[in-house]
C-alpha atoms as a PDB file:
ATOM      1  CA  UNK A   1      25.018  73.084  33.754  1.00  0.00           C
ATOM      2  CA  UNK A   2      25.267  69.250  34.633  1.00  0.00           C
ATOM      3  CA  UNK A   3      29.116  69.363  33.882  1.00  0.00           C
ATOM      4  CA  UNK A   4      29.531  72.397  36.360  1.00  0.00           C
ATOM      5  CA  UNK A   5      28.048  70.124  39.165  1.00  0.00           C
ATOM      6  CA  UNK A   6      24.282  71.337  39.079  1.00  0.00           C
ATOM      7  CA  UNK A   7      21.415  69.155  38.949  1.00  0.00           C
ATOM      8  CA  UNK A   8      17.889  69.235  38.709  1.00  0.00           C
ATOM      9  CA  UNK A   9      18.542  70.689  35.332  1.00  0.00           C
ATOM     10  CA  UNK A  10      15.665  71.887  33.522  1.00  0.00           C
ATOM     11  CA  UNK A  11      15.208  74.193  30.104  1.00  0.00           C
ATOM     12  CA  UNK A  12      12.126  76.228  28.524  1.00  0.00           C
ATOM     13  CA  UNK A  13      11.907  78.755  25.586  1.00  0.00           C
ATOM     14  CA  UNK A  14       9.526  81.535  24.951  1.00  0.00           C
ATOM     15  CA  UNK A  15       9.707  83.655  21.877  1.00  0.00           C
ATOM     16  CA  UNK A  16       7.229  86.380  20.580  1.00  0.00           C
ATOM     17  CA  UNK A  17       5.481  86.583  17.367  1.00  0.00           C
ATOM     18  CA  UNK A  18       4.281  90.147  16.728  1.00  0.00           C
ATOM     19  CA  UNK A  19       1.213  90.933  13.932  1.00  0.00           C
ATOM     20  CA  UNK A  20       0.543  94.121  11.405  1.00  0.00           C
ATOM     21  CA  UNK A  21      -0.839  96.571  14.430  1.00  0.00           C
ATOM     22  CA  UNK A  22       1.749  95.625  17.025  1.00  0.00           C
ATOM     23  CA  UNK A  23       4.767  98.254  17.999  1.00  0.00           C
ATOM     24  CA  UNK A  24       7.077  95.838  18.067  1.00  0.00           C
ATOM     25  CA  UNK A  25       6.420  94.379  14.357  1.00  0.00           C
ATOM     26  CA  UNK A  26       8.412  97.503  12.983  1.00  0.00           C
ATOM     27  CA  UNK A  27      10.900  97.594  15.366  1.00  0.00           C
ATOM     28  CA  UNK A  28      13.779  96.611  12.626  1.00  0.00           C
ATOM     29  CA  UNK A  29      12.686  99.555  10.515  1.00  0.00           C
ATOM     30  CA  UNK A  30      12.750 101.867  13.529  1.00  0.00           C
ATOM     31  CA  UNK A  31      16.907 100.971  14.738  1.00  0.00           C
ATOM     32  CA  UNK A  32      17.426 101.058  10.656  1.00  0.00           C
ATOM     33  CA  UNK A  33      15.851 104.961  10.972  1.00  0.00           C
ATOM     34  CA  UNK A  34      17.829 105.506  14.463  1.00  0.00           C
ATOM     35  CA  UNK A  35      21.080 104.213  13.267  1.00  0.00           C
ATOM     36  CA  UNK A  36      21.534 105.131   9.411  1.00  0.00           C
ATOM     37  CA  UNK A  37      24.717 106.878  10.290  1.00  0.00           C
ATOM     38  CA  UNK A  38      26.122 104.168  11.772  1.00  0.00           C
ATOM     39  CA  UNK A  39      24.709 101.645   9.580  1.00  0.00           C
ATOM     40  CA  UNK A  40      26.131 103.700   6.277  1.00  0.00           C
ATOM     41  CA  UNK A  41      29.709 104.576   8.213  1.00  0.00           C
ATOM     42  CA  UNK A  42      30.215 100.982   9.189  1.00  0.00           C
ATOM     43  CA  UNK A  43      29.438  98.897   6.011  1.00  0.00           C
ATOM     44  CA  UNK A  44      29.738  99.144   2.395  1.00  0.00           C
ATOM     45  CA  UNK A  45      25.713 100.032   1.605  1.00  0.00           C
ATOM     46  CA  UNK A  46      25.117 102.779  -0.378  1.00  0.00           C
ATOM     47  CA  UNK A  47      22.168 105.057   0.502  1.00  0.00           C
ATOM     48  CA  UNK A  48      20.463 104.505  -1.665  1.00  0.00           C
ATOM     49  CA  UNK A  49      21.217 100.776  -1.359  1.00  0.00           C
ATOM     50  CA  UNK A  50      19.785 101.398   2.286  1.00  0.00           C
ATOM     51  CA  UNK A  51      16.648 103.069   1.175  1.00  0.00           C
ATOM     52  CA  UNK A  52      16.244 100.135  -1.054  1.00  0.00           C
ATOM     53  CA  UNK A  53      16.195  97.295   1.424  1.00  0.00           C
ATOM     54  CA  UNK A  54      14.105  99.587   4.077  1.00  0.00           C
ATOM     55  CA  UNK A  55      11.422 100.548   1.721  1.00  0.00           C
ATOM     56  CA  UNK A  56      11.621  96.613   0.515  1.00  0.00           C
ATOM     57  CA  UNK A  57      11.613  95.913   4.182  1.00  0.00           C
ATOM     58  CA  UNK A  58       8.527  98.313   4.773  1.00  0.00           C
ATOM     59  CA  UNK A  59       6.510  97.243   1.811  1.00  0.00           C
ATOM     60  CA  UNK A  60       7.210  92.979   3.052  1.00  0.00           C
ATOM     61  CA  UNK A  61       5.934  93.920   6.734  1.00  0.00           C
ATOM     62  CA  UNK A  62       2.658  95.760   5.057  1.00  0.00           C
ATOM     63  CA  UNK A  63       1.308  92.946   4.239  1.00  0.00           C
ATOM     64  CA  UNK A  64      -1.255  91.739   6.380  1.00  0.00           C
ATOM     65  CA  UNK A  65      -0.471  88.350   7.114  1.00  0.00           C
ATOM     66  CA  UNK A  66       3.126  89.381   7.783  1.00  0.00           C
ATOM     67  CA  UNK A  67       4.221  87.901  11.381  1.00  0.00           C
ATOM     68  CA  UNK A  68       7.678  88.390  12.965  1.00  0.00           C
ATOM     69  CA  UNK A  69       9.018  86.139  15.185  1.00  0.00           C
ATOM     70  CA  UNK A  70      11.431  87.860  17.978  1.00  0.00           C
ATOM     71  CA  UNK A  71      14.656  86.353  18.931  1.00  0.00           C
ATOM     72  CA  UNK A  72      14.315  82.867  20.540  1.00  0.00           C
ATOM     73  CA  UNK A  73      14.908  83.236  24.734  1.00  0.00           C
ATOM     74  CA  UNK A  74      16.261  79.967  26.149  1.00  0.00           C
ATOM     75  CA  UNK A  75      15.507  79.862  30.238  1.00  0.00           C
ATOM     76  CA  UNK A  76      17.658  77.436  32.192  1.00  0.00           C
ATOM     77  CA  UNK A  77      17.104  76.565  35.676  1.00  0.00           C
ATOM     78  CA  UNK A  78      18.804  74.228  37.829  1.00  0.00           C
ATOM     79  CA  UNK A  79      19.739  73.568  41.627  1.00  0.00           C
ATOM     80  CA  UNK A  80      22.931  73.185  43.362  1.00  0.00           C
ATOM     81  CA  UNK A  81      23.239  70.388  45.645  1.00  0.00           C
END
């Protein structure tokens, strides 16, 4: 930002950590469910290699002191003078 002439340059993340009882927690599992085709015509799992790592996947985020952390969101403001 400073090298394309802006100044006043100033940065903050956020990220989200969901718990056992949030939507969001299961979310991977869900797009593995929506997207099996696509996930078993576009690499070399199995399905039954599939099945493996989402029931592996399932039984991991069961646990109740399982927390996932969403994807890490950079904000960057600046001004131009």
């Amino acid at each position: 930002m400073r090298e394309a002439g802006l100044t006043d340059v100033r940065t903050s993340a956020h990220t989200y950590y969901w718990q056992p009882g949030d939507r969001y927690q299961t979310l991977l599992l869900s797009f593995a469910g929506l997207f099996r085709d696509r996930l078993l015509r576009h690499t070399p799992l199995t399905s039954e290699e599939l099945d493996s790592l989402t029931s592996t996947l399932r039984d991991h985020l069961g646990r109740p002191h399982t927390i996932v952390r969403e994807s890490l969101l950079v904000q960057v403001r600046a001004r131009k003078p």
